[in-house]
Protein backbone atom coordinates (compact mmCIF):
# COMPACT_ATOMS: atom_id res chain seq x y z
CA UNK A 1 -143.23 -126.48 -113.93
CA UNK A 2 -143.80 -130.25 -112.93
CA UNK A 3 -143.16 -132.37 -116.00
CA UNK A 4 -144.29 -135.87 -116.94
CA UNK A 5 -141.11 -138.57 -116.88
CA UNK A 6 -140.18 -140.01 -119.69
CA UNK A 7 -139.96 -143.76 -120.01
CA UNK A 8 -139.30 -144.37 -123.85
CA UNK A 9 -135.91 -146.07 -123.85
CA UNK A 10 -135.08 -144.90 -127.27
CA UNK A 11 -135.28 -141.45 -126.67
CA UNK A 12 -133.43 -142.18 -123.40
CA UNK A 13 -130.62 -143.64 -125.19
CA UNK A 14 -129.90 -140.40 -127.43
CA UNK A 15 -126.65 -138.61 -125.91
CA UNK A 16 -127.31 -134.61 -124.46
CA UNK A 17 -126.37 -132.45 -126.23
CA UNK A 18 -124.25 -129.40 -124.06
CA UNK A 19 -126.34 -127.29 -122.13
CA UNK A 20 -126.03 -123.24 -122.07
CA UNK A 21 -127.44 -120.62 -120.15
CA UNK A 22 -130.05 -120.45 -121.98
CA UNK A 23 -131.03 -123.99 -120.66
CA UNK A 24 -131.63 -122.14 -116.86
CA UNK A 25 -136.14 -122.63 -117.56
CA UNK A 26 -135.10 -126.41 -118.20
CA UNK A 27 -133.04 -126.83 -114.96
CA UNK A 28 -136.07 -124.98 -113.50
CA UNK A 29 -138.44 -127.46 -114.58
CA UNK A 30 -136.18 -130.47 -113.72
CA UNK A 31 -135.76 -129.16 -109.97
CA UNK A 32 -139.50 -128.49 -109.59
CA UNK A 33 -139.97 -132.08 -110.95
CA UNK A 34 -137.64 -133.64 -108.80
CA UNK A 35 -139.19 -131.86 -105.28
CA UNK A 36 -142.70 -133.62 -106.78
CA UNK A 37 -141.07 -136.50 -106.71
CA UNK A 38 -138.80 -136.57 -103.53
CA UNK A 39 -140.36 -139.60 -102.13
CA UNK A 40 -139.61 -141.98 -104.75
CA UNK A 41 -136.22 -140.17 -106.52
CA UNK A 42 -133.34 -138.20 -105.83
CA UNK A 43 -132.02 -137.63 -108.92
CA UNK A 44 -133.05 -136.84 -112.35
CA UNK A 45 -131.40 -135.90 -115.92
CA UNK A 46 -133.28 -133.54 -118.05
CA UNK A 47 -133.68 -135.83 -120.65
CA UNK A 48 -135.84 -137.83 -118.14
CA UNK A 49 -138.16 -134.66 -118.30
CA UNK A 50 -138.12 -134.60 -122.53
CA UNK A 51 -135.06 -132.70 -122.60
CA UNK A 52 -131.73 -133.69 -124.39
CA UNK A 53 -129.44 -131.59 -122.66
CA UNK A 54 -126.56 -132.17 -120.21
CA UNK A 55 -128.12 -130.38 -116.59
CA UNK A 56 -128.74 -133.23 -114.13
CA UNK A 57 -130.72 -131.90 -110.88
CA UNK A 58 -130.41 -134.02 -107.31
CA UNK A 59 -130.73 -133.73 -103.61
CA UNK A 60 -128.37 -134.59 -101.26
CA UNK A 61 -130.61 -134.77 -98.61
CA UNK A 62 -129.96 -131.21 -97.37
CA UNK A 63 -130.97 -129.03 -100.48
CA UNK A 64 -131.17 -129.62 -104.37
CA UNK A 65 -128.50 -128.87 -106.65
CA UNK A 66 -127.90 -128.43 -110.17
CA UNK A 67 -125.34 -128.98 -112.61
CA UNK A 68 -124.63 -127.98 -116.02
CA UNK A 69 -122.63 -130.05 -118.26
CA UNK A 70 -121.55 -132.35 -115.51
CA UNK A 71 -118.29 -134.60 -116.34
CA UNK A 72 -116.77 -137.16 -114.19
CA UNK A 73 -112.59 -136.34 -114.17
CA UNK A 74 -112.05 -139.06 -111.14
CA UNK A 75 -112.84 -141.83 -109.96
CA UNK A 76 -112.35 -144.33 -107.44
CA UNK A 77 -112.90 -147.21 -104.95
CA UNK A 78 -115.52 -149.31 -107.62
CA UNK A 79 -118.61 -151.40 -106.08
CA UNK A 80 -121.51 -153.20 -107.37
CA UNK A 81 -125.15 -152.30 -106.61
CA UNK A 82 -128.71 -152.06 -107.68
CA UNK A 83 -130.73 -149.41 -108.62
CA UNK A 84 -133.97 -148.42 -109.95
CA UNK A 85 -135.00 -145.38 -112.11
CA UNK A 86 -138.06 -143.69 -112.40
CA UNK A 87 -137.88 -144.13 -116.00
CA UNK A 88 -137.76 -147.73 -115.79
CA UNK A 89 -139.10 -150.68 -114.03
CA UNK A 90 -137.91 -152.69 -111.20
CA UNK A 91 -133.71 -152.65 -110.19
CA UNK A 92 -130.62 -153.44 -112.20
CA UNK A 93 -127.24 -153.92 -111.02
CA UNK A 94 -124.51 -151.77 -111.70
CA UNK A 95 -121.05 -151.05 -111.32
CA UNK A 96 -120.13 -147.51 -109.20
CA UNK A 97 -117.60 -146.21 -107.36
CA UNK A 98 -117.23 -144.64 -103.95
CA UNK A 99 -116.00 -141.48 -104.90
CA UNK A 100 -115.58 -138.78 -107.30
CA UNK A 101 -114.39 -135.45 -108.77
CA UNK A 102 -117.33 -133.95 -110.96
CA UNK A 103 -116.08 -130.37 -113.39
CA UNK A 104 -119.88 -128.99 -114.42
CA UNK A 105 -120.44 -125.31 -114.70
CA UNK A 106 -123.84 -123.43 -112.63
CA UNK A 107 -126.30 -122.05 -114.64
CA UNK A 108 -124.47 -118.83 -115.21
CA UNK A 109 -121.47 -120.72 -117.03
CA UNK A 110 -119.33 -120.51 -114.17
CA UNK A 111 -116.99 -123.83 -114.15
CA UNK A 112 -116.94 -125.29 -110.50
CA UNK A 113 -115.27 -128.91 -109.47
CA UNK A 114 -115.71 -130.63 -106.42
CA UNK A 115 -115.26 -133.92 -104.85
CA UNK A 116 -118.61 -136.43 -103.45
CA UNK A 117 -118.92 -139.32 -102.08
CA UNK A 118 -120.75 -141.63 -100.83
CA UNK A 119 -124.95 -142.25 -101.67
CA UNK A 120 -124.21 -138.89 -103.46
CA UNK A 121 -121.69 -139.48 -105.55
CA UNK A 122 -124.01 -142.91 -106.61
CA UNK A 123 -126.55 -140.35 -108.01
CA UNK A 124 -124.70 -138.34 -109.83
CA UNK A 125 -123.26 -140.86 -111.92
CA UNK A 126 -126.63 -142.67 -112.11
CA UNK A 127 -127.24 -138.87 -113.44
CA UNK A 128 -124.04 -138.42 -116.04
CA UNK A 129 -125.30 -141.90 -117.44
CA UNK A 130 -128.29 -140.63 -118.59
CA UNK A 131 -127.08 -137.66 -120.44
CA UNK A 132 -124.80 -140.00 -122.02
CA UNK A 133 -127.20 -142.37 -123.27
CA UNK A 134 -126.51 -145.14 -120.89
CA UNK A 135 -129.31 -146.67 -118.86
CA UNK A 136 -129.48 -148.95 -115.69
């Protein structure tokens, strides 16, 4: 189901709490609501959708993927940029890096870790931020 996106900041702000598989209809409804929204976002955190829990959804311009309790164990090669956020208005800079190693788990609790880089390792941490609290 297509879902509305949430723009109140102090909801935004409240960390995730860890997703299960239980969570799956919620990572559902986040990839459905990011494919409405393909033109204008490639990335979205289910509490963008009303839901504080950690499963961030995002396309990598080939196919959309989903992650469960995403965490970031590496990092590297930091650079400054701007983004924008459908939650929000306008761009903000930001500090990212170039690449990194991402543990999350699928939806049936199976741990996976894997390397991005690139515009797609930019959205997932824009991603990680927001089930940490942490806006643009």
């Amino acid at each position: 189901m297509v879902r509305a996106i949430v723009r109140d900041q102090f909801f935004l702000r409240i960390p995730s709490r860890p997703a299960t598989a239980a969570d799956a209809p919620v990572a559902d409804d986040l990839l459905d609501t990011l494919h409405a929204n393909a033109e204008r976002c490639v990335g979205m955190a289910a509490n963008m959708i009303g839901e504080s829990v950690r499963i961030i959804a995002l396309s990598d311009g080939e196919r959309l993927m989903e992650m469960f309790n995403p965490v970031i164990i590496k990092r590297d090669g930091p650079f400054d940029c701007e983004e924008g956020c459908l939650s929000l208005d306008g761009v903000r800079p930001v500090r990212r890096y170039r690449s990194i190693k991402v543990q999350w788990q699928t939806r049936d609790m199976k741990p996976r870790v894997k390397s991005f880089a690139g515009f797609t390792a930019q959205i997932i941490q824009h991603e990680v931020d927001h089930l940490s609290g942490i806006l643009i």
